[in-house]
PDB file of N, CA and C in Angstrom:
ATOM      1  N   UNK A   1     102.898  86.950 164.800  1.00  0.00           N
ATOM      2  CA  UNK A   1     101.595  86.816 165.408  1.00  0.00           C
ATOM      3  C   UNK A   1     100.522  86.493 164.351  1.00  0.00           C
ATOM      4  N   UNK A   2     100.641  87.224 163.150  1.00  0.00           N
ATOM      5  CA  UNK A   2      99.520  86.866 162.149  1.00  0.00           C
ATOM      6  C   UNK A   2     100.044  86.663 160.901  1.00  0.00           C
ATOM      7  N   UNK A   3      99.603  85.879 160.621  1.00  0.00           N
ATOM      8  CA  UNK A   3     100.224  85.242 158.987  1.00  0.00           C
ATOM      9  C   UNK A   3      99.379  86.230 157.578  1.00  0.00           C
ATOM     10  N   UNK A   4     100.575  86.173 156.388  1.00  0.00           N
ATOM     11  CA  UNK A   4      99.926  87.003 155.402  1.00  0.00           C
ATOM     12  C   UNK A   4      98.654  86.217 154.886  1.00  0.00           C
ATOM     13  N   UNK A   5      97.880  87.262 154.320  1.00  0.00           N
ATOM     14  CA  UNK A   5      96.736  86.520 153.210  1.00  0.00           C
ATOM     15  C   UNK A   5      96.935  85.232 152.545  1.00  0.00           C
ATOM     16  N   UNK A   6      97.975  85.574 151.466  1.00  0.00           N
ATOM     17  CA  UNK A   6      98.189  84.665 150.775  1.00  0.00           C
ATOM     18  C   UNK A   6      98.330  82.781 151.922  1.00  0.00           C
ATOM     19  N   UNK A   7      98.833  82.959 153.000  1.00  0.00           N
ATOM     20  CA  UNK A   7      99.011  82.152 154.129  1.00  0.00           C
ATOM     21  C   UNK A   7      97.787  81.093 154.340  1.00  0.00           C
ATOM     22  N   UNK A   8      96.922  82.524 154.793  1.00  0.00           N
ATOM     23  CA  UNK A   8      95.809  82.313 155.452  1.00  0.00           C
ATOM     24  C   UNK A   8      95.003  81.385 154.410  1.00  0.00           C
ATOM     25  N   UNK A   9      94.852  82.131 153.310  1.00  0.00           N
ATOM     26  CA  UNK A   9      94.078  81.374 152.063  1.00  0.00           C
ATOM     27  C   UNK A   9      94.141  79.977 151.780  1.00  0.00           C
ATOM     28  N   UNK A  10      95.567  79.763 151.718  1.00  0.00           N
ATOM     29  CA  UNK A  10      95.854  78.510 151.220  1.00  0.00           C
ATOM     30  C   UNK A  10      95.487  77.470 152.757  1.00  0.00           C
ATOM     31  N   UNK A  11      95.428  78.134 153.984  1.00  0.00           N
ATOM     32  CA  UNK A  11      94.579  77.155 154.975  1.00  0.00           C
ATOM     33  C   UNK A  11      93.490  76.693 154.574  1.00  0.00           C
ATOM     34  N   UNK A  12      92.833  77.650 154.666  1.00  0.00           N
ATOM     35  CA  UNK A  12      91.307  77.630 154.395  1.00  0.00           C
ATOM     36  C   UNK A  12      91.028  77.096 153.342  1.00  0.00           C
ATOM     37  N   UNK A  13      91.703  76.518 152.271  1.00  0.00           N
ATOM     38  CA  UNK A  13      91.850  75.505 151.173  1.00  0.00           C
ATOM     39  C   UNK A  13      91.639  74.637 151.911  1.00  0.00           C
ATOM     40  N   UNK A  14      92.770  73.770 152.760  1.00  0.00           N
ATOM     41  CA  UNK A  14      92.893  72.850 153.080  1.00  0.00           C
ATOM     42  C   UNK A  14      91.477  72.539 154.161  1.00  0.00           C
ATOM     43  N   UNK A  15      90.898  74.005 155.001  1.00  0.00           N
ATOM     44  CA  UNK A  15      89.728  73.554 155.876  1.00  0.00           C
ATOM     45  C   UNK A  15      88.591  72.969 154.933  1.00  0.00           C
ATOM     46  N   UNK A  16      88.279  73.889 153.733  1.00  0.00           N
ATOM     47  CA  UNK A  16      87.223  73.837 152.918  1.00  0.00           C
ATOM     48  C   UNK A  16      86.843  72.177 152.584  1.00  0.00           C
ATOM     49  N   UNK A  17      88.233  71.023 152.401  1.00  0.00           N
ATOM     50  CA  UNK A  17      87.753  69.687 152.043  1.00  0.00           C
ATOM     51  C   UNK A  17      87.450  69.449 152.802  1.00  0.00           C
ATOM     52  N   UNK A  18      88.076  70.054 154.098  1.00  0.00           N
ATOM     53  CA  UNK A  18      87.824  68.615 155.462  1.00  0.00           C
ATOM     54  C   UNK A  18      86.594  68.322 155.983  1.00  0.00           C
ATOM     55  N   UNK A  19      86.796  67.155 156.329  1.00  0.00           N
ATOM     56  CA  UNK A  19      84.978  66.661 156.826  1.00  0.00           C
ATOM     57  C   UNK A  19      85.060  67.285 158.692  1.00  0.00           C
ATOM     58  N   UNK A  20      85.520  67.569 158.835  1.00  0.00           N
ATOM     59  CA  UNK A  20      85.660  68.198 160.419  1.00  0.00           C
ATOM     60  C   UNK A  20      85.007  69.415 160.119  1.00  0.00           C
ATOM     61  N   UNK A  21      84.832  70.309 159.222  1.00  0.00           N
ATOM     62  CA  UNK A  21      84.649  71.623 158.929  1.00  0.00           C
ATOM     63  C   UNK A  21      83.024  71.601 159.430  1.00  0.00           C
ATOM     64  N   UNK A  22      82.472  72.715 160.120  1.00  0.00           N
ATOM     65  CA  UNK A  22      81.110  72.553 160.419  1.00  0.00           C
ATOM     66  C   UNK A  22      80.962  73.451 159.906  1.00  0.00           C
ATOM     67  N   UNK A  23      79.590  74.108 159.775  1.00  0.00           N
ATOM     68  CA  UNK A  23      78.627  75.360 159.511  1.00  0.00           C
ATOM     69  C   UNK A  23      78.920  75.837 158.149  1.00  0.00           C
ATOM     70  N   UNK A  24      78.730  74.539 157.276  1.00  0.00           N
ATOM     71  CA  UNK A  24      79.054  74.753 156.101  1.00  0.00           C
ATOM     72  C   UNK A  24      78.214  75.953 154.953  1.00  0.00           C
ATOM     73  N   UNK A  25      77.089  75.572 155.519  1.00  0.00           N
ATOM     74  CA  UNK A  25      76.111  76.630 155.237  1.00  0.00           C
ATOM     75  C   UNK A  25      75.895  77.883 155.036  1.00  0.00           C
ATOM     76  N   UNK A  26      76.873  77.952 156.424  1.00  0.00           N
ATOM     77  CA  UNK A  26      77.111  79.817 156.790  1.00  0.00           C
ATOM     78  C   UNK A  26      78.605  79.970 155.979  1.00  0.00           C
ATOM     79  N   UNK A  27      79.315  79.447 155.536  1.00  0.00           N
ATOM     80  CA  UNK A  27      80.128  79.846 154.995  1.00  0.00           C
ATOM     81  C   UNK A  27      80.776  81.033 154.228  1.00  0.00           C
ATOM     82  N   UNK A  28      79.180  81.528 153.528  1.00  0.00           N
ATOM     83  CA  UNK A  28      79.073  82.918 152.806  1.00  0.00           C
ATOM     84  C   UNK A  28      79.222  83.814 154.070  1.00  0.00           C
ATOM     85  N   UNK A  29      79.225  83.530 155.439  1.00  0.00           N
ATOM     86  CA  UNK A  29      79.116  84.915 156.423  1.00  0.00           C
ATOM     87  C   UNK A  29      80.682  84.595 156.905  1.00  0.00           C
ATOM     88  N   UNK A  30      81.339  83.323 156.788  1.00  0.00           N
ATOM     89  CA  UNK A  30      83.014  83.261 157.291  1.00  0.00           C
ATOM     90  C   UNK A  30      82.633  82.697 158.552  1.00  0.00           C
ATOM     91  N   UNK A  31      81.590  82.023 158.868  1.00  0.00           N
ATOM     92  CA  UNK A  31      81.436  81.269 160.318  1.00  0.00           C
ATOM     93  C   UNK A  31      81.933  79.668 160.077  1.00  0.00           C
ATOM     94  N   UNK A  32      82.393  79.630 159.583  1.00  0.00           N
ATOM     95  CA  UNK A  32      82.852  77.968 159.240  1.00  0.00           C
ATOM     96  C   UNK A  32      83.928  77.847 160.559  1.00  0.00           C
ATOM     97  N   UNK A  33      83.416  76.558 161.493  1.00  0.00           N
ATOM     98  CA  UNK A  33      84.444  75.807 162.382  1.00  0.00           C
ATOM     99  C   UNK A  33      85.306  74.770 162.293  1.00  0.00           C
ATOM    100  N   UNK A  34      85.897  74.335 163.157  1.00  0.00           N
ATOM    101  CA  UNK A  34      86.584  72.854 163.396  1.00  0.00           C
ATOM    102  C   UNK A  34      85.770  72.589 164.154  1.00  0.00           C
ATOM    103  N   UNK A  35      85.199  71.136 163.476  1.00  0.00           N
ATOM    104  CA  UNK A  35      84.675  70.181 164.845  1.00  0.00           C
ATOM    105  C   UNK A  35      85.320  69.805 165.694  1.00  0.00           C
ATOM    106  N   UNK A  36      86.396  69.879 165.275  1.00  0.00           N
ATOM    107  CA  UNK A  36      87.419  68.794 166.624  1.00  0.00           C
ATOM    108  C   UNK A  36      87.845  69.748 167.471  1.00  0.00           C
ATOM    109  N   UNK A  37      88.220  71.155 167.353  1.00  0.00           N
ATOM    110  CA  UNK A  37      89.154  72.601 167.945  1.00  0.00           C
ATOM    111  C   UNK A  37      87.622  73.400 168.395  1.00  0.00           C
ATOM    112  N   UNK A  38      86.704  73.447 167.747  1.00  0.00           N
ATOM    113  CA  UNK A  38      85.647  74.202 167.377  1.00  0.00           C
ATOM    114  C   UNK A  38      85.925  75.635 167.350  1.00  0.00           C
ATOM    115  N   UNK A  39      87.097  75.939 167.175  1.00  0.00           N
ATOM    116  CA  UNK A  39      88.035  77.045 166.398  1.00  0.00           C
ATOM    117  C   UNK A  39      87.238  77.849 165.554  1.00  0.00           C
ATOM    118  N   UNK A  40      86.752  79.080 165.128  1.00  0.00           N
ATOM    119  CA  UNK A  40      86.338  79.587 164.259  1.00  0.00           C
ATOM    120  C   UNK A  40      87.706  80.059 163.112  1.00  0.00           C
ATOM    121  N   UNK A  41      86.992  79.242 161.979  1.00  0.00           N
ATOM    122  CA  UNK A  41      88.385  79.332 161.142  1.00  0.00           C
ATOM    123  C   UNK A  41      88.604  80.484 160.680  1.00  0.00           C
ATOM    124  N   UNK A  42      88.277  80.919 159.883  1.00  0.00           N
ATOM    125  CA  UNK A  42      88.525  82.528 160.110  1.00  0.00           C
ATOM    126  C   UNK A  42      89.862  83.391 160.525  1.00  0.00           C
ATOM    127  N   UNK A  43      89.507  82.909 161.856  1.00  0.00           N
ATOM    128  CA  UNK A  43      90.156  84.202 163.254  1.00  0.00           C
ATOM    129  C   UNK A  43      91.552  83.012 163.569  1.00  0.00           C
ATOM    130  N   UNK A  44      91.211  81.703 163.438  1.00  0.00           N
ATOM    131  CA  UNK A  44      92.020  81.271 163.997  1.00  0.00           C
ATOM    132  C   UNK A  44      93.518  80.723 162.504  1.00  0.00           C
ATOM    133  N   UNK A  45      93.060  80.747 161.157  1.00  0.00           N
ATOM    134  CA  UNK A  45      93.522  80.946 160.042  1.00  0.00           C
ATOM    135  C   UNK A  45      94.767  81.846 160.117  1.00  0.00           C
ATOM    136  N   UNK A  46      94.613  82.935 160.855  1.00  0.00           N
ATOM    137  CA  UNK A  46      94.945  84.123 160.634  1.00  0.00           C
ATOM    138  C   UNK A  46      96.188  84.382 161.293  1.00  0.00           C
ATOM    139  N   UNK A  47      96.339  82.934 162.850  1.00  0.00           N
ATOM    140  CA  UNK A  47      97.587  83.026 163.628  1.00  0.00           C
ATOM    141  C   UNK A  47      98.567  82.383 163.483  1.00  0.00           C
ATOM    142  N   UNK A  48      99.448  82.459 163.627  1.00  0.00           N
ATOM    143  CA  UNK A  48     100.915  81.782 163.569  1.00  0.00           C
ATOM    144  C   UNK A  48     100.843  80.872 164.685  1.00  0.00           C
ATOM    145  N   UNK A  49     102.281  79.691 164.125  1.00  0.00           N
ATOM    146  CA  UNK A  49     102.011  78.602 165.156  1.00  0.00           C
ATOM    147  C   UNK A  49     102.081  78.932 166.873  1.00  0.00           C
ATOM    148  N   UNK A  50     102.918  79.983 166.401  1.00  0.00           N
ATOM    149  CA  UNK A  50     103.065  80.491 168.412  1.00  0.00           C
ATOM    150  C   UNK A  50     102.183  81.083 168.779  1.00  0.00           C
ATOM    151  N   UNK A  51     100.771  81.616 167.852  1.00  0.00           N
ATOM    152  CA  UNK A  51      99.995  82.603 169.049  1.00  0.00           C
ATOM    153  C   UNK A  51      98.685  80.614 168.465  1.00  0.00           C
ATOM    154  N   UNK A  52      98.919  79.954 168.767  1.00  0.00           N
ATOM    155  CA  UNK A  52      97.900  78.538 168.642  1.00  0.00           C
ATOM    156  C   UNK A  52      96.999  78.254 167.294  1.00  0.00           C
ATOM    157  N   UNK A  53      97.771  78.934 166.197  1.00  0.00           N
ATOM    158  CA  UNK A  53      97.482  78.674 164.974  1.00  0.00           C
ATOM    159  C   UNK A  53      97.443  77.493 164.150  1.00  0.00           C
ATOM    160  N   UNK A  54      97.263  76.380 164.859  1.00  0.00           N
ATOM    161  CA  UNK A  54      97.543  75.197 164.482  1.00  0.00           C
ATOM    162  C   UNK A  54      96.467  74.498 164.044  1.00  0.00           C
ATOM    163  N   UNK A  55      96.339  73.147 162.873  1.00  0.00           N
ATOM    164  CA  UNK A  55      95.355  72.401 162.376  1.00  0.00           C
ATOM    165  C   UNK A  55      95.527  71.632 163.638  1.00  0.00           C
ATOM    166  N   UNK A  56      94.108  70.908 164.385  1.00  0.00           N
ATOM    167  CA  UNK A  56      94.744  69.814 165.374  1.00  0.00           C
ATOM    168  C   UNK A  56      94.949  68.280 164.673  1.00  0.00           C
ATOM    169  N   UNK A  57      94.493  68.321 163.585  1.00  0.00           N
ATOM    170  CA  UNK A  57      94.826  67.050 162.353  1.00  0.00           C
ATOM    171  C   UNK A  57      96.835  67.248 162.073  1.00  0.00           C
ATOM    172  N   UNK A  58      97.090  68.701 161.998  1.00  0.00           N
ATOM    173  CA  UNK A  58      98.530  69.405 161.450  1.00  0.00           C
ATOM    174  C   UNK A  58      98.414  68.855 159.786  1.00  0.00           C
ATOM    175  N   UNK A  59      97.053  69.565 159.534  1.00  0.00           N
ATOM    176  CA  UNK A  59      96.956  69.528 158.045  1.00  0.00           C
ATOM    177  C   UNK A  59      97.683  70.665 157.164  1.00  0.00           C
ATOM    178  N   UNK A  60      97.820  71.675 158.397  1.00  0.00           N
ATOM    179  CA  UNK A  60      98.562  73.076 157.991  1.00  0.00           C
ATOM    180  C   UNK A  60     100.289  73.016 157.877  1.00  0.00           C
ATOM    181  N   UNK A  61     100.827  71.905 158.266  1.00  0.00           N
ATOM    182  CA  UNK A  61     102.197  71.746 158.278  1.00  0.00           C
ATOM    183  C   UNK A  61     102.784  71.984 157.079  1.00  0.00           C
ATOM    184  N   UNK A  62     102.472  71.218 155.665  1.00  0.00           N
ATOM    185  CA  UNK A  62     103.470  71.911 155.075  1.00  0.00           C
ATOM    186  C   UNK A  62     102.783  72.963 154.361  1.00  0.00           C
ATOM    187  N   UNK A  63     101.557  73.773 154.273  1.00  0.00           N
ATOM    188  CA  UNK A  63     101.771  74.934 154.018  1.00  0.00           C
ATOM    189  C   UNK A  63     102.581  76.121 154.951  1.00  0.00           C
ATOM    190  N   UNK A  64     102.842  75.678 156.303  1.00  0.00           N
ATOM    191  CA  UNK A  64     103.579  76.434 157.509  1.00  0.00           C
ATOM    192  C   UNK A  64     104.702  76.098 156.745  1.00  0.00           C
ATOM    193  N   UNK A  65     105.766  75.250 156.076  1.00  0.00           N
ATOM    194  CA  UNK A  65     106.726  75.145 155.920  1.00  0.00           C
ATOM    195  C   UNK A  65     107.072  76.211 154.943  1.00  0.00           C
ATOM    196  N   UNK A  66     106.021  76.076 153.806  1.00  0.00           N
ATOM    197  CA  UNK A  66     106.406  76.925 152.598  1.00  0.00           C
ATOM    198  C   UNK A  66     106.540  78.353 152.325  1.00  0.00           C
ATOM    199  N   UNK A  67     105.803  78.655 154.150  1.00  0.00           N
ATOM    200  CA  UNK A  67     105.803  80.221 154.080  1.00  0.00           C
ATOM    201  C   UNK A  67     106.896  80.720 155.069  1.00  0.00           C
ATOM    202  N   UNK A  68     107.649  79.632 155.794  1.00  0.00           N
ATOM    203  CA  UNK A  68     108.457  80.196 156.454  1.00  0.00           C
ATOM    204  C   UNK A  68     109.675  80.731 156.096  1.00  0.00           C
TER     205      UNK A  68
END
């Protein structure tokens, strides 16, 4: 259901370049979205592919590979 830290982190790498990423601003509070999902990354970082943890780009694929 929820992926480790180390997991999660290395997403949020990959959100941090993307130009989809909104509320860049707020970032220091952890409100950063997907424009395209409008997903709060965060909360949604945090799930595995079965509870809808997914990049909708599937920028998260091969870090999903490396932790499986």
């Amino acid at each position: 259901m929820l992926v480790s830290k180390e997991h999660q982190n290395e997403r949020l790498k990959i959100c941090g370049s993307c130009d989809h990423r909104k509320n860049k601003f707020l970032a220091i509070f952890n409100m950063d979205s997907c424009g395209l999902c409008k997903c709060n990354l965060k909360a949604k970082s945090k799930l595995d592919r079965d509870f809808y943890g997914v990049c909708p780009l599937d920028k998260w694929k091969d870090i999903d590979l490396k932790f499986e």
